[in-house]
Protein backbone atom coordinates (compact mmCIF):
# COMPACT_ATOMS: atom_id res chain seq x y z
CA UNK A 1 105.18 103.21 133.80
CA UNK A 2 101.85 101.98 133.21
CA UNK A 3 99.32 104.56 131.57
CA UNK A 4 96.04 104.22 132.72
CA UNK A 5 92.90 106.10 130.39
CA UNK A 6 92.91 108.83 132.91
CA UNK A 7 96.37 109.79 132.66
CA UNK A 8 97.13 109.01 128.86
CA UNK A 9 94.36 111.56 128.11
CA UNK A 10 95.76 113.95 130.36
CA UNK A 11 99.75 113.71 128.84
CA UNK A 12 97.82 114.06 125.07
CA UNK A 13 95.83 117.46 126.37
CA UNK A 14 98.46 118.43 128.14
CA UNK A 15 101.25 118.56 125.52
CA UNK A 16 98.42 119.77 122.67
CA UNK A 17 98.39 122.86 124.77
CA UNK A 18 101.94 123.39 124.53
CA UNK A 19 103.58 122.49 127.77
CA UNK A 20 107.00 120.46 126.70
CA UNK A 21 107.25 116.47 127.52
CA UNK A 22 109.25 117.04 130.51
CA UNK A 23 107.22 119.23 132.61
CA UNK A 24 104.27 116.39 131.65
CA UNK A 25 106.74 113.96 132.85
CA UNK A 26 107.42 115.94 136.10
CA UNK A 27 103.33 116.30 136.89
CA UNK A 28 102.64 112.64 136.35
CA UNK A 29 105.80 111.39 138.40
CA UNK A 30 107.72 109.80 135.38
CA UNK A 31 110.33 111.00 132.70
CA UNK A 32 110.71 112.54 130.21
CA UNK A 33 111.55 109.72 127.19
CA UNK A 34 108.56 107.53 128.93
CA UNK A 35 106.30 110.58 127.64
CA UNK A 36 107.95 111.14 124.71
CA UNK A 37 107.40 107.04 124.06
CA UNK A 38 104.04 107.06 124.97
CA UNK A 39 103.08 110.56 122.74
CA UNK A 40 104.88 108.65 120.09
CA UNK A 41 103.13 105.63 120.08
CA UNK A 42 99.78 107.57 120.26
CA UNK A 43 100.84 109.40 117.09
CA UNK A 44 100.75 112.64 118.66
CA UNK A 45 104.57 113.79 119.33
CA UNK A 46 105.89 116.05 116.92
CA UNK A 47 109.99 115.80 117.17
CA UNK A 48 111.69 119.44 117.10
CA UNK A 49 112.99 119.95 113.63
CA UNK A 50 116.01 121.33 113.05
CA UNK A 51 116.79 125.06 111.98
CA UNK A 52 119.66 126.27 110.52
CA UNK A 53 121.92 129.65 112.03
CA UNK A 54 119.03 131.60 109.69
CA UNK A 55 116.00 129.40 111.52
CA UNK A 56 115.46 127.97 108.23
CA UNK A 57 115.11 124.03 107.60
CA UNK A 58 118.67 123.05 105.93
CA UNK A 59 118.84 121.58 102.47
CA UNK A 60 121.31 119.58 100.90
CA UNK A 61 123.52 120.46 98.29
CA UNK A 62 121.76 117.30 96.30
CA UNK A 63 118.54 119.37 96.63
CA UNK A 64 120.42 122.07 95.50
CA UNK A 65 121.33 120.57 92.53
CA UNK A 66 118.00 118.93 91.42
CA UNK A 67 116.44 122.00 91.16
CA UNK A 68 119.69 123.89 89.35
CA UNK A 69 119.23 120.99 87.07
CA UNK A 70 115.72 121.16 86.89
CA UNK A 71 115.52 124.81 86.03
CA UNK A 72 118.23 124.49 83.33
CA UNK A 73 116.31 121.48 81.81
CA UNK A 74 119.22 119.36 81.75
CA UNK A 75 120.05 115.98 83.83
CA UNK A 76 122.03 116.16 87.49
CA UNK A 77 124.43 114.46 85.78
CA UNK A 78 125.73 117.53 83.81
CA UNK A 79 125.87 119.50 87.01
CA UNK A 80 126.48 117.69 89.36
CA UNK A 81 130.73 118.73 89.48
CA UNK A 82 128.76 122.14 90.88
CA UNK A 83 128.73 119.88 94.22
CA UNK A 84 132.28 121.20 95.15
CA UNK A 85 130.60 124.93 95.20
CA UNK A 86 130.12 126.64 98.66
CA UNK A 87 126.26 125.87 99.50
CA UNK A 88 125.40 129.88 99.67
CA UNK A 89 126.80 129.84 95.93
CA UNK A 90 124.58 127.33 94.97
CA UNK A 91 121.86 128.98 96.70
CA UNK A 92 122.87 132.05 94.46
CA UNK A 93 122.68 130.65 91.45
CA UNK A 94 119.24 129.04 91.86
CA UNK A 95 117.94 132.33 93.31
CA UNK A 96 118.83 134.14 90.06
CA UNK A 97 117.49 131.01 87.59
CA UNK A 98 114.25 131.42 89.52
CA UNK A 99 113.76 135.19 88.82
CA UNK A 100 114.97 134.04 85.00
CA UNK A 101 111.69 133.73 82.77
């Protein structure tokens, strides 16, 4: 589909106020990726991000471990065999070396 001025503005106020890419797509008599395309190429779509069990934004274990490392004043090198921990235990241990002055 061709986007005229008209409708382009209306897709860009449209999903600024919220309403999700395929309703848009339903009210200007397209779908839903050719919105998506066009939002994207406009620099306004904002892709869902994804959220964890908790609804928290997942981090690696290599994260993790940078900041264990970093804390400890040491290179990743030295603990990076902590990679073979369960995630929540690393997540443990860098919870307790924050509240460590």
């Amino acid at each position: 589909m061709k986007y005229n001025v008209e409708t382009t503005k209306t897709i860009v106020e449209l999903y600024q106020g919220g309403t999700d890419p395929e309703t848009i797509a339903t009210s200007v008599g397209t779908n839903k990726r050719s919105v998506v395309a066009k939002l994207s190429q406009l620099g306004v779509y904002q892709s869902k991000r994804y959220l964890n069990k908790r609804g928290e934004v997942p981090v690696k274990k290599e994260q993790l471990l940078d900041q264990i490392a970093l804390k400890l004043g040491v290179d990743v090198e030295v603990v990076e065999s902590l990679e073979k921990c369960n995630k929540n235990v690393l997540v443990l241990i860098l919870n307790h070396l924050k509240d460590v002055k």
